[in-house]
C-alpha atoms as a PDB file:
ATOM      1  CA  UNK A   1      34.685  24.458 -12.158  1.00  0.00           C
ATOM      2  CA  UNK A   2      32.254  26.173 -10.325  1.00  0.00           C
ATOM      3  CA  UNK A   3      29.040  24.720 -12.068  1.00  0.00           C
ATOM      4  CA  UNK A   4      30.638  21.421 -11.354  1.00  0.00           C
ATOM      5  CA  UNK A   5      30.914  22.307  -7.371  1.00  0.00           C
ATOM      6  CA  UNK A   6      27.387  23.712  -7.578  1.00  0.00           C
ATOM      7  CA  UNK A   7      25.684  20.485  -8.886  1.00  0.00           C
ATOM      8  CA  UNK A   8      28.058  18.649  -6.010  1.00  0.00           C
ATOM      9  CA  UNK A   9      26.715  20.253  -3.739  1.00  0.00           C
ATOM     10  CA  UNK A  10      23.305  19.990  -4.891  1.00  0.00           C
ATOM     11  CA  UNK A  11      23.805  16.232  -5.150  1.00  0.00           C
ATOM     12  CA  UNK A  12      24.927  16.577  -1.498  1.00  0.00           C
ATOM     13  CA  UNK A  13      22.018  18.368  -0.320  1.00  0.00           C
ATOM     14  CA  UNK A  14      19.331  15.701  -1.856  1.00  0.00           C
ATOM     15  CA  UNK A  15      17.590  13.138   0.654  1.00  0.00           C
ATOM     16  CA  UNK A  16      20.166   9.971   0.249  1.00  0.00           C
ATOM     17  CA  UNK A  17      16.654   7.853   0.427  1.00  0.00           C
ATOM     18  CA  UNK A  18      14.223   9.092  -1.268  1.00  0.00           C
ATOM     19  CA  UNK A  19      10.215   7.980  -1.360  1.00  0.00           C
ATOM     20  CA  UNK A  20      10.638   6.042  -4.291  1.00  0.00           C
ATOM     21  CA  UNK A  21       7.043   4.668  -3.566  1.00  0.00           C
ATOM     22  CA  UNK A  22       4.597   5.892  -2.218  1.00  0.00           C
ATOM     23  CA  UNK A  23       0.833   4.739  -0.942  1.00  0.00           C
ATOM     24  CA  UNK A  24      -1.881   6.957  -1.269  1.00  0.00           C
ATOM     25  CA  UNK A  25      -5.286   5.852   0.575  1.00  0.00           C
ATOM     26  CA  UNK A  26      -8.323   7.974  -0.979  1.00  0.00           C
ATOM     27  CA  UNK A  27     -10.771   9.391   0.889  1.00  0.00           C
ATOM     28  CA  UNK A  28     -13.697  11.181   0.235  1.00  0.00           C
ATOM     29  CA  UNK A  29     -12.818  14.499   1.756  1.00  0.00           C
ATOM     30  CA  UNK A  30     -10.158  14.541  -1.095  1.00  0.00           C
ATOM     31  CA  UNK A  31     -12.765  14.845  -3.753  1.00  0.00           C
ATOM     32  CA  UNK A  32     -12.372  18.526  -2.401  1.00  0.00           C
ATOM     33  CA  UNK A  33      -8.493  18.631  -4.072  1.00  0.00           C
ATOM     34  CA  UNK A  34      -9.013  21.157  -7.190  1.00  0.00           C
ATOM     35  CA  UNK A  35      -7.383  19.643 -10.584  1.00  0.00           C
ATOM     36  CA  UNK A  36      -4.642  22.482  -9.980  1.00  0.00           C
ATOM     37  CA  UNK A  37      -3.562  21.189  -6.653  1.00  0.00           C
ATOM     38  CA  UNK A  38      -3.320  17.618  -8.116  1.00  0.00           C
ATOM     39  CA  UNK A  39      -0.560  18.585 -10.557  1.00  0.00           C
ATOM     40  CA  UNK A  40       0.866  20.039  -8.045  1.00  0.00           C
ATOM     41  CA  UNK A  41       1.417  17.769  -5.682  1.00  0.00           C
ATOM     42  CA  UNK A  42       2.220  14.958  -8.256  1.00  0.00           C
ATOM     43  CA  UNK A  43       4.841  17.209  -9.389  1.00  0.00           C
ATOM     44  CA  UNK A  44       6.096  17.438  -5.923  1.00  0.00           C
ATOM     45  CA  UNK A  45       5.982  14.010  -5.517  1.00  0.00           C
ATOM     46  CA  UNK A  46       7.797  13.474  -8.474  1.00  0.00           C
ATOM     47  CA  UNK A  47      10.777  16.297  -7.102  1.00  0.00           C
ATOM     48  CA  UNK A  48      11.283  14.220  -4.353  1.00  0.00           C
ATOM     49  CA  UNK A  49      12.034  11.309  -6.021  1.00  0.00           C
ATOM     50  CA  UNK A  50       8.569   9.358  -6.283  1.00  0.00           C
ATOM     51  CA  UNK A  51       8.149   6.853  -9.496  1.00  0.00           C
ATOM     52  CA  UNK A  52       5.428   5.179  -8.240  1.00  0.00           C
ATOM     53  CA  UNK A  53       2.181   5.642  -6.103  1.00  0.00           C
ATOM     54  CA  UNK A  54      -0.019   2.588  -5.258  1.00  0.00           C
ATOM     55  CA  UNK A  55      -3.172   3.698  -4.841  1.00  0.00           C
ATOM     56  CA  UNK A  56      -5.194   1.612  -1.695  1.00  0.00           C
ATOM     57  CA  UNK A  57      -8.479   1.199  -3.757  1.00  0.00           C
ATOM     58  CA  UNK A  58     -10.170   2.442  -6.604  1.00  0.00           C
ATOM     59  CA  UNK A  59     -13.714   1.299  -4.750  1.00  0.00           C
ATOM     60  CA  UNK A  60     -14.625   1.464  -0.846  1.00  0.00           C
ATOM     61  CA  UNK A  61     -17.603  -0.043  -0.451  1.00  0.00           C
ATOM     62  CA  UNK A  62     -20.753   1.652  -2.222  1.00  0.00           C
ATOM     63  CA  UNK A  63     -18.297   4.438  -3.696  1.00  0.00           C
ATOM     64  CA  UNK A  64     -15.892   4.143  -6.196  1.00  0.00           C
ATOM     65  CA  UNK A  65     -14.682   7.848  -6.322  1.00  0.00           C
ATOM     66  CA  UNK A  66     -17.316   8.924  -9.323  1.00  0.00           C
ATOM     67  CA  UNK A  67     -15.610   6.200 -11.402  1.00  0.00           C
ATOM     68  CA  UNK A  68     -13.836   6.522 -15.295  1.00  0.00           C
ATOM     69  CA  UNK A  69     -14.836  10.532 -15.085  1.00  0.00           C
ATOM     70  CA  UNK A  70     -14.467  11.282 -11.517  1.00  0.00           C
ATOM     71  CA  UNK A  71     -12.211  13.020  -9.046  1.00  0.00           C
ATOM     72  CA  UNK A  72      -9.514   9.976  -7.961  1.00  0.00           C
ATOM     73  CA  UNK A  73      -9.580   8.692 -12.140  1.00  0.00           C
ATOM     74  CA  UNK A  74      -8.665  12.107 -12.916  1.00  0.00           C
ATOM     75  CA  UNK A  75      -6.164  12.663 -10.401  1.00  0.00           C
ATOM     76  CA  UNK A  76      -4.740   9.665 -11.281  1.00  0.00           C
ATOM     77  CA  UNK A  77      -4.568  10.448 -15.175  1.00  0.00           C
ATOM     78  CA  UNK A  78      -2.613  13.569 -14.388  1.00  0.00           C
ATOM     79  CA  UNK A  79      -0.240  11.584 -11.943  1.00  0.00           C
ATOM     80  CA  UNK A  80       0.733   9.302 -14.991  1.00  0.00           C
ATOM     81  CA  UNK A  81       1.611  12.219 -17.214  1.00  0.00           C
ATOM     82  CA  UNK A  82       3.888  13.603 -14.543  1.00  0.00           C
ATOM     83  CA  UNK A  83       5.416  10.953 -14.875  1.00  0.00           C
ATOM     84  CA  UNK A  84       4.461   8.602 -11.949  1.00  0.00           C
ATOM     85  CA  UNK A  85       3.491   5.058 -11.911  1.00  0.00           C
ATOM     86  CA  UNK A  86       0.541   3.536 -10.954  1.00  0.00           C
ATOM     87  CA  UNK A  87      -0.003   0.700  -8.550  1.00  0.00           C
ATOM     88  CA  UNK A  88      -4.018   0.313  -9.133  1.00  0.00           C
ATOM     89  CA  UNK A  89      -5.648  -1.051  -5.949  1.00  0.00           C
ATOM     90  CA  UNK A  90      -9.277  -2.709  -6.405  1.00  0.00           C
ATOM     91  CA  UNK A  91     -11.762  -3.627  -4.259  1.00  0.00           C
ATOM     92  CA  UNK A  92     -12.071  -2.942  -0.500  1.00  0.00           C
ATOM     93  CA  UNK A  93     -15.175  -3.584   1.688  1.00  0.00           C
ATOM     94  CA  UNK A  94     -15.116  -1.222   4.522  1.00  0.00           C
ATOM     95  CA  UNK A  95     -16.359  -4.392   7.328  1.00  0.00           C
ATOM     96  CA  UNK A  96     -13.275  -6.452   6.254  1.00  0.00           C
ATOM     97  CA  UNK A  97     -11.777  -6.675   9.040  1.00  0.00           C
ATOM     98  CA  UNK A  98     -14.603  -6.856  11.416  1.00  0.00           C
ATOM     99  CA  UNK A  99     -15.208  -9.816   8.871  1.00  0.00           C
ATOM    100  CA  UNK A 100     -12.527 -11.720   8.902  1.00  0.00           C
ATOM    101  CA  UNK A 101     -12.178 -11.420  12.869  1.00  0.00           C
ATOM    102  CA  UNK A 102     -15.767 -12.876  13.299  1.00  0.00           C
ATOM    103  CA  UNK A 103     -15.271 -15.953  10.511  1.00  0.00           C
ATOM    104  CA  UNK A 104     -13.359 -19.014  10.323  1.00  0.00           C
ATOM    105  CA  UNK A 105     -12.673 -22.491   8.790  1.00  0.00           C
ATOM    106  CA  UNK A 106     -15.250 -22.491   5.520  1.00  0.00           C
ATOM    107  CA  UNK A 107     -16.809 -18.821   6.231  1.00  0.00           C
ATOM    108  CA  UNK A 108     -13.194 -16.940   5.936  1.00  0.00           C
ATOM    109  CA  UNK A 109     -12.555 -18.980   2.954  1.00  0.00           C
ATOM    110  CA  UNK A 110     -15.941 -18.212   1.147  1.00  0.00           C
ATOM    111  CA  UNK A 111     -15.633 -14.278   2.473  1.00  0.00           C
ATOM    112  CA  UNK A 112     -12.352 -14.316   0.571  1.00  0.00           C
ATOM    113  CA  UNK A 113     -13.560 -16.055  -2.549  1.00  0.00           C
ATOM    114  CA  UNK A 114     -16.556 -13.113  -2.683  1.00  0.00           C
ATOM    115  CA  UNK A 115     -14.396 -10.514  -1.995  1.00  0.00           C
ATOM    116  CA  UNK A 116     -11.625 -11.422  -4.361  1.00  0.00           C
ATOM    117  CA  UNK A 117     -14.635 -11.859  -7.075  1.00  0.00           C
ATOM    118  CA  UNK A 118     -15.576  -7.913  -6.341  1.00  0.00           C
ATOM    119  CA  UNK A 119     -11.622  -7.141  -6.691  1.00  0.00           C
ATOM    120  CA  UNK A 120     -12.158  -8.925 -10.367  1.00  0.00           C
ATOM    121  CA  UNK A 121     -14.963  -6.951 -10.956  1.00  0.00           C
ATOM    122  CA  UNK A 122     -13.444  -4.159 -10.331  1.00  0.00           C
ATOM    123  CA  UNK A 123     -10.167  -4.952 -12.328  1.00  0.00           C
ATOM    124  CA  UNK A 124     -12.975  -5.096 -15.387  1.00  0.00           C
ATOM    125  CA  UNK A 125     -14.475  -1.789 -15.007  1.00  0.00           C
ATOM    126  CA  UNK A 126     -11.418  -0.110 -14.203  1.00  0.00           C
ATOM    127  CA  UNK A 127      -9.938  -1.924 -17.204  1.00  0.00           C
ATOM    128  CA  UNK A 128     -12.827  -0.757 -19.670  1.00  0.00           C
ATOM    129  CA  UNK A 129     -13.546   2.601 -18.619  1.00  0.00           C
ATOM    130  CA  UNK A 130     -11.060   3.930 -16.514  1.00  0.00           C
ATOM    131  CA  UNK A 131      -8.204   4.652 -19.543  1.00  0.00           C
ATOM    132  CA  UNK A 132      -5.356   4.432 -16.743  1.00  0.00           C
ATOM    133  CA  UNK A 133      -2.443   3.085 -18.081  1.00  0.00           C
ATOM    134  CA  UNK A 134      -1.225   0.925 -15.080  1.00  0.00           C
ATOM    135  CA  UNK A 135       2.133  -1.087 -14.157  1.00  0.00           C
ATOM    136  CA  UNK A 136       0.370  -3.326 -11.617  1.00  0.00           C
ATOM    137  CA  UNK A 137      -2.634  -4.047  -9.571  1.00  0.00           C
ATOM    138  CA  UNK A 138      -2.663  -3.661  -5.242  1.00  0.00           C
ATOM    139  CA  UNK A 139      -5.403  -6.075  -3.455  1.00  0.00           C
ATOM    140  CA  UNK A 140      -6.356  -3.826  -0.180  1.00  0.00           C
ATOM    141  CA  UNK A 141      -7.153  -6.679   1.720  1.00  0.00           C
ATOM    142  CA  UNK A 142      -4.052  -6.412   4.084  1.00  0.00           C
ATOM    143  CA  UNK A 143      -2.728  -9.706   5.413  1.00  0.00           C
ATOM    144  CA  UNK A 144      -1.776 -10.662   9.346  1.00  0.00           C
ATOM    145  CA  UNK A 145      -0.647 -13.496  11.208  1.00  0.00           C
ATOM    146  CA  UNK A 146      -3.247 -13.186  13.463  1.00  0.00           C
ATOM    147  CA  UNK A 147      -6.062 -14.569  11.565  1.00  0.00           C
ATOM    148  CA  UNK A 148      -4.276 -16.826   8.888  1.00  0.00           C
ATOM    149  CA  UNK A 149      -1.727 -18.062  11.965  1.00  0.00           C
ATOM    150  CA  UNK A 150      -3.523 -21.695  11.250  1.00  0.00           C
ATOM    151  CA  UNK A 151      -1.798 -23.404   8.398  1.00  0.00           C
ATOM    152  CA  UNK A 152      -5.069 -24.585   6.517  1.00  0.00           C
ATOM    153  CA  UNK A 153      -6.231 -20.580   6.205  1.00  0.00           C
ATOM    154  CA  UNK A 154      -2.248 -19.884   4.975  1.00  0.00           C
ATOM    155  CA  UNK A 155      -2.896 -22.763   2.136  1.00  0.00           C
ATOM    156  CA  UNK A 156      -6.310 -22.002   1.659  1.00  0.00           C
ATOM    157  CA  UNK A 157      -5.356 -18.291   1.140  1.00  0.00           C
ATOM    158  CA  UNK A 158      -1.954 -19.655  -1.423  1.00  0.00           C
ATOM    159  CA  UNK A 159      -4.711 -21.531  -3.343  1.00  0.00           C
ATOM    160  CA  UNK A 160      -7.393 -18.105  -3.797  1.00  0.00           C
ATOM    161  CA  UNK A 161      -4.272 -15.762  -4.610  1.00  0.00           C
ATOM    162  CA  UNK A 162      -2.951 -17.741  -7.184  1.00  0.00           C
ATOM    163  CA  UNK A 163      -6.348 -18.355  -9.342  1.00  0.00           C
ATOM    164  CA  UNK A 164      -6.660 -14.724  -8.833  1.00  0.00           C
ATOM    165  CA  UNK A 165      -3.569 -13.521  -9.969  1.00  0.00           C
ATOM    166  CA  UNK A 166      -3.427 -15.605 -13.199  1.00  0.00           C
ATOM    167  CA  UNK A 167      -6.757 -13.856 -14.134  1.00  0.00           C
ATOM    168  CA  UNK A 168      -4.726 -10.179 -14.074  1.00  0.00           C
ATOM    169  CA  UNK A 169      -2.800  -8.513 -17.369  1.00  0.00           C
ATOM    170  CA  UNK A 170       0.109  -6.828 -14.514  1.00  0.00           C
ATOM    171  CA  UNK A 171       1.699  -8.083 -11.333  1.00  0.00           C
ATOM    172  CA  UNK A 172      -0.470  -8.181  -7.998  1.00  0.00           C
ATOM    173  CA  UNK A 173       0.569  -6.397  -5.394  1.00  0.00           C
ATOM    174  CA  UNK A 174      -0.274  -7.230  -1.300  1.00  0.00           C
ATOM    175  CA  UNK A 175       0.547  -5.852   2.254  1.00  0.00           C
ATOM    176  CA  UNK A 176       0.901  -7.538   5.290  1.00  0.00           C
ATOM    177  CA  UNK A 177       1.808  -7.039   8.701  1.00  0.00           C
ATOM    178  CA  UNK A 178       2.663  -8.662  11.956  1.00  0.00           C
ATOM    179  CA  UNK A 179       0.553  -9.031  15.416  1.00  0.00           C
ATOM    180  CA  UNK A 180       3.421 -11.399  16.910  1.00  0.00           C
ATOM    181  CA  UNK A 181       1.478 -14.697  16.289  1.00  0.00           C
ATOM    182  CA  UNK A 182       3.977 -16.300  14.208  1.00  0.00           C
ATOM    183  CA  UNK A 183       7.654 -17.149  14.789  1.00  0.00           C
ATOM    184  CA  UNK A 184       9.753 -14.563  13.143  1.00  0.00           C
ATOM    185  CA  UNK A 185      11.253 -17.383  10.667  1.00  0.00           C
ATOM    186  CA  UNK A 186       7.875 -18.589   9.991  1.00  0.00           C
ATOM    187  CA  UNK A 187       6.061 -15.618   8.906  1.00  0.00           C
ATOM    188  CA  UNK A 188       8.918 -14.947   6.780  1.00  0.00           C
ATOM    189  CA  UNK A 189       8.605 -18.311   4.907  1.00  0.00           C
ATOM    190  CA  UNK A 190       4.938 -17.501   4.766  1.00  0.00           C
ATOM    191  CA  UNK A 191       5.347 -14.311   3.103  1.00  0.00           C
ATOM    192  CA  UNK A 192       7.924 -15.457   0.637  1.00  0.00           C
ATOM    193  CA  UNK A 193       5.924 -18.583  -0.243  1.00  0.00           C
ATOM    194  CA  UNK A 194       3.159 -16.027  -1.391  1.00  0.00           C
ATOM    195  CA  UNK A 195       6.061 -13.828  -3.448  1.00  0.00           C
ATOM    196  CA  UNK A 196       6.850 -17.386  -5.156  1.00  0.00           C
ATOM    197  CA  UNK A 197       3.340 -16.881  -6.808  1.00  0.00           C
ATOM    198  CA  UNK A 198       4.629 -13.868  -8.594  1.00  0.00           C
ATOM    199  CA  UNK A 199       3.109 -11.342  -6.255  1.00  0.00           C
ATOM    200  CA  UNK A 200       4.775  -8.186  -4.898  1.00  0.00           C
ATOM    201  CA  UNK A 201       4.659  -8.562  -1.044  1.00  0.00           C
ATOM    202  CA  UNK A 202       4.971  -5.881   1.422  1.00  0.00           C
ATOM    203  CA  UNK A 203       5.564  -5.680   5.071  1.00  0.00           C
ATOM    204  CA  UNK A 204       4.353  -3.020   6.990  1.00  0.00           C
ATOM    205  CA  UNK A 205       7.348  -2.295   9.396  1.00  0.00           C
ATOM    206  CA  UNK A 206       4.605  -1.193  12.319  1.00  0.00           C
ATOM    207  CA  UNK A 207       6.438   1.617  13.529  1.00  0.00           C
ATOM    208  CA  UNK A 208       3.598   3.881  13.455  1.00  0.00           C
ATOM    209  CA  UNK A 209       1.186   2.083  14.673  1.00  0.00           C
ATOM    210  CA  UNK A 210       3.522   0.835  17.569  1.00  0.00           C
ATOM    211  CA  UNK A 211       1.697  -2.733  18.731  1.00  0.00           C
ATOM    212  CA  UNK A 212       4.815  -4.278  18.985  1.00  0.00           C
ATOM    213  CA  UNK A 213       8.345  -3.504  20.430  1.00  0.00           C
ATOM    214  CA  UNK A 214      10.829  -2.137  18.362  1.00  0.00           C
ATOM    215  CA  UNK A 215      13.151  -5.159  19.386  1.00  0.00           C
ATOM    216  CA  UNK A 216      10.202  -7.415  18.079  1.00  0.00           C
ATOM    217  CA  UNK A 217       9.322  -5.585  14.950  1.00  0.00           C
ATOM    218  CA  UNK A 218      13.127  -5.822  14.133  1.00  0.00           C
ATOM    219  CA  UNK A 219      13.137  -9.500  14.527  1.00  0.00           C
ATOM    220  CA  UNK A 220      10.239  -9.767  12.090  1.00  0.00           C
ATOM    221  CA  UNK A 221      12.308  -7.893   9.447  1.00  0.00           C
ATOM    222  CA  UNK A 222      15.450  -9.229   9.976  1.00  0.00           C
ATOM    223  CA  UNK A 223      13.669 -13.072   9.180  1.00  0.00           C
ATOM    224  CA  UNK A 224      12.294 -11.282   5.505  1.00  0.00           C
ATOM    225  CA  UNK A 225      13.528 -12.808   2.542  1.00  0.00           C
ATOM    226  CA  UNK A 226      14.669 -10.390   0.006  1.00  0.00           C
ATOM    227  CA  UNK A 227      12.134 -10.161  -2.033  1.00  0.00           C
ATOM    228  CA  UNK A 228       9.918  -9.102   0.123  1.00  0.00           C
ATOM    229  CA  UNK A 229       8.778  -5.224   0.144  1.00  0.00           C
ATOM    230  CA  UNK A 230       8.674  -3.306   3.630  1.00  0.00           C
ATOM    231  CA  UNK A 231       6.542  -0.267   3.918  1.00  0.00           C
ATOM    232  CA  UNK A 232       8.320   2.409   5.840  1.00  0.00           C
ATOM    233  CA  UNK A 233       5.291   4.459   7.988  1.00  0.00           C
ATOM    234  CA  UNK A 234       5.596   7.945   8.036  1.00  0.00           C
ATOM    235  CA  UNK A 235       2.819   8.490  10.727  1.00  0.00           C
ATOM    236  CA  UNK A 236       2.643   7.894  14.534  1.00  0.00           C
ATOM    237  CA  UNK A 237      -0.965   6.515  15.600  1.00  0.00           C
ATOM    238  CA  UNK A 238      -1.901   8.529  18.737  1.00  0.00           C
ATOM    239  CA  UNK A 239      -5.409   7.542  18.883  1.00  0.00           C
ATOM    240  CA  UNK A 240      -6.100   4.678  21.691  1.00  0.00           C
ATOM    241  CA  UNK A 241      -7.446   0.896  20.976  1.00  0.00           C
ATOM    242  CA  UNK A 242     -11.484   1.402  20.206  1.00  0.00           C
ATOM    243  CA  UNK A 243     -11.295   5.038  19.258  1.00  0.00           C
ATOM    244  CA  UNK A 244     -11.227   6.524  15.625  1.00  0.00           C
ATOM    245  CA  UNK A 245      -7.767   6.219  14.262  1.00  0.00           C
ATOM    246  CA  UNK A 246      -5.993   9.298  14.305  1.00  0.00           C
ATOM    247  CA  UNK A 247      -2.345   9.897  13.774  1.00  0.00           C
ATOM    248  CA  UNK A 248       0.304  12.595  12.946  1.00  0.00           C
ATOM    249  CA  UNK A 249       3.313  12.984  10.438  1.00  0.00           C
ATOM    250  CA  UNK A 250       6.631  11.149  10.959  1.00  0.00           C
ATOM    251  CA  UNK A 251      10.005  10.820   9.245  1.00  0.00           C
ATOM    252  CA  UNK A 252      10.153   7.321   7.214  1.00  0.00           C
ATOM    253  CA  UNK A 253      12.865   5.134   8.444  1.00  0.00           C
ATOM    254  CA  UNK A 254      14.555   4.045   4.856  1.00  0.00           C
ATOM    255  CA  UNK A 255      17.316   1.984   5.251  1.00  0.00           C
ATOM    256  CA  UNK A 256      18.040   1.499   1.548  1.00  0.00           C
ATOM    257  CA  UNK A 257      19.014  -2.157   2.104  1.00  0.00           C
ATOM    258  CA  UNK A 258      18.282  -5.187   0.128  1.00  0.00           C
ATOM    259  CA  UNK A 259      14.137  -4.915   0.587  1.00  0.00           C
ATOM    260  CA  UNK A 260      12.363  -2.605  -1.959  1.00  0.00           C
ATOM    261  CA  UNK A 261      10.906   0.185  -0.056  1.00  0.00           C
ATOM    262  CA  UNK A 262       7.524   2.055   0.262  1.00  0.00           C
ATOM    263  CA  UNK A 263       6.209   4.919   2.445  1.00  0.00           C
ATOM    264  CA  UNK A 264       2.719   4.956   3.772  1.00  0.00           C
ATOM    265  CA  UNK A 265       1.521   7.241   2.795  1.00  0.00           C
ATOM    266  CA  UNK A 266       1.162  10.419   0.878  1.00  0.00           C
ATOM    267  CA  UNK A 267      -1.374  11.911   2.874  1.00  0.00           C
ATOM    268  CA  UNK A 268       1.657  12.027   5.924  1.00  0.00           C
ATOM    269  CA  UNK A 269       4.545  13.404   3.698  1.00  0.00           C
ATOM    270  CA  UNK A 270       5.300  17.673   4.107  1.00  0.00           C
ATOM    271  CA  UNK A 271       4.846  18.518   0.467  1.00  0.00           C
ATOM    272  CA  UNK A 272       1.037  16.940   0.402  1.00  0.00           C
ATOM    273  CA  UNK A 273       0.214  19.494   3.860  1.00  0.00           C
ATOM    274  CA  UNK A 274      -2.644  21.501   3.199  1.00  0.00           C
ATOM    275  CA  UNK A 275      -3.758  19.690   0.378  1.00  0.00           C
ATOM    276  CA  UNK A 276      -4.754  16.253   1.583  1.00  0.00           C
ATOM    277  CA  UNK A 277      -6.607  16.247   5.360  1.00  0.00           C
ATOM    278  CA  UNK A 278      -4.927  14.070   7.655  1.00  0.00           C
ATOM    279  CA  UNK A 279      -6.828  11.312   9.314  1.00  0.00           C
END
């Protein structure tokens, strides 16, 4: 009787939600993170309830983290055999978004083409060398409905995704999120037209970054289909427009309703403190 109250109550004093996934965005500075500290934290991950990490990138523009033998493969190896899941991201070019604000029409859609033909690249090597068993693949280009709020871009975008993604061995993953551009119902319907392709979609809930009022995020979410993903941000930005980004920790607003959840990201969450700099 008393064993039985003590694992009640130890039920009782677990997070209800737990981070079930979780990004993690490397950096250089974590090249820094000894082997010992990566089992570590993956373990800690893993005791509060992570089963999967998508990883942003595997390459960031010249660097790709010293590649099959380096620092983020090896991390990454050791995450798997605690037990963790991998979510693979690919390619990212560091001017991307500088990029797609200064294209349009033709240029955005070539941009894309070249960028999602470095992603495939990357898939290869990753794929060949790397010896990471992986459950699916995360293209860091993030979406908005600022700069695909013109149909034509939206169709033009359907039409690159889904060459792309029949070219992968796992399921693609994407992010979006939402600078008010589109009607609530329409970005929705945009969003789930790209899940109909087979892709895992995710909606950054913006909480963290704060660009739009809660009252206005809210409507966003509420107008998701199903199965679409939101990613829950556990930071607060407190840098201002034009400077560096900076930001501290915050608590994850799970809501364990009918969207799978992520957390963004890692790097934010208490047990990784002291291991992985903040930005």
């Amino acid at each position: 009787m008393r064993t039985f109250l003590a694992i009640c109550l130890f039920a009782l004093s677990l997070p209800v939600l737990a981070d079930q996934r979780l990004f993690y965005q490397p950096l250089n500075s974590d090249a820094s993170v000894s082997p010992a500290q990566w089992q570590q934290l993956w373990r800690a991950t893993v005791a509060q309830g992570g089963k999967t990490v998508i990883v942003q990138w595997s390459a960031y523009g010249d660097s790709d983290f010293g590649g099959a033998q380096g620092w983020l493969a090896n991390s990454l190896r050791e995450a798997h055999t605690q037990g963790l899941q991998l979510v693979l991201g690919l390619y990212m070019d560091p001017a991307y978004y500088q990029r797609i604000e200064a294209l349009d029409g033709d240029g955005l859609s070539s941009y894309w083409k070249a960028q999602l033909g470095r992603s495939l690249s990357q898939y290869r090597q990753v794929r060949q060398h790397w010896q990471i068993e992986v459950a699916g693949w995360y293209l860091p280009m993030e979406l908005d409905d600022l700069h695909f709020r013109d149909t034509a871009r939206r169709q033009a975008l359907y039409s690159q995704l889904q060459a792309f993604n029949q070219q992968l061995d796992k399921p693609l993953h994407i992010s979006a999120f939402t600078a008010g551009k589109l009607a609530p119902r329409v970005n929705g319907a945009w969003l789930d037209q790209l899940a109909g392709l087979g892709v895992s979609v995710w909606w950054q809930d913006g909480t963290g970054t704060g660009r739009l009022p809660a009252l206005v995020r809210q409507s966003y979410e509420q107008a998701l289909p199903c199965r679409v993903g939101v990613v829950r941000e556990a930071f607060r930005q407190v840098s201002a427009p034009g400077q560096a980004f900076k930001a501290q920790a915050a608590q994850p607003k799970l809501t364990g309703g009918c969207h799978a959840e992520a957390v963004f990201a890692l790097r934010y969450r208490p047990w990784a403190r002291g291991v992985l700099q903040q930005n």
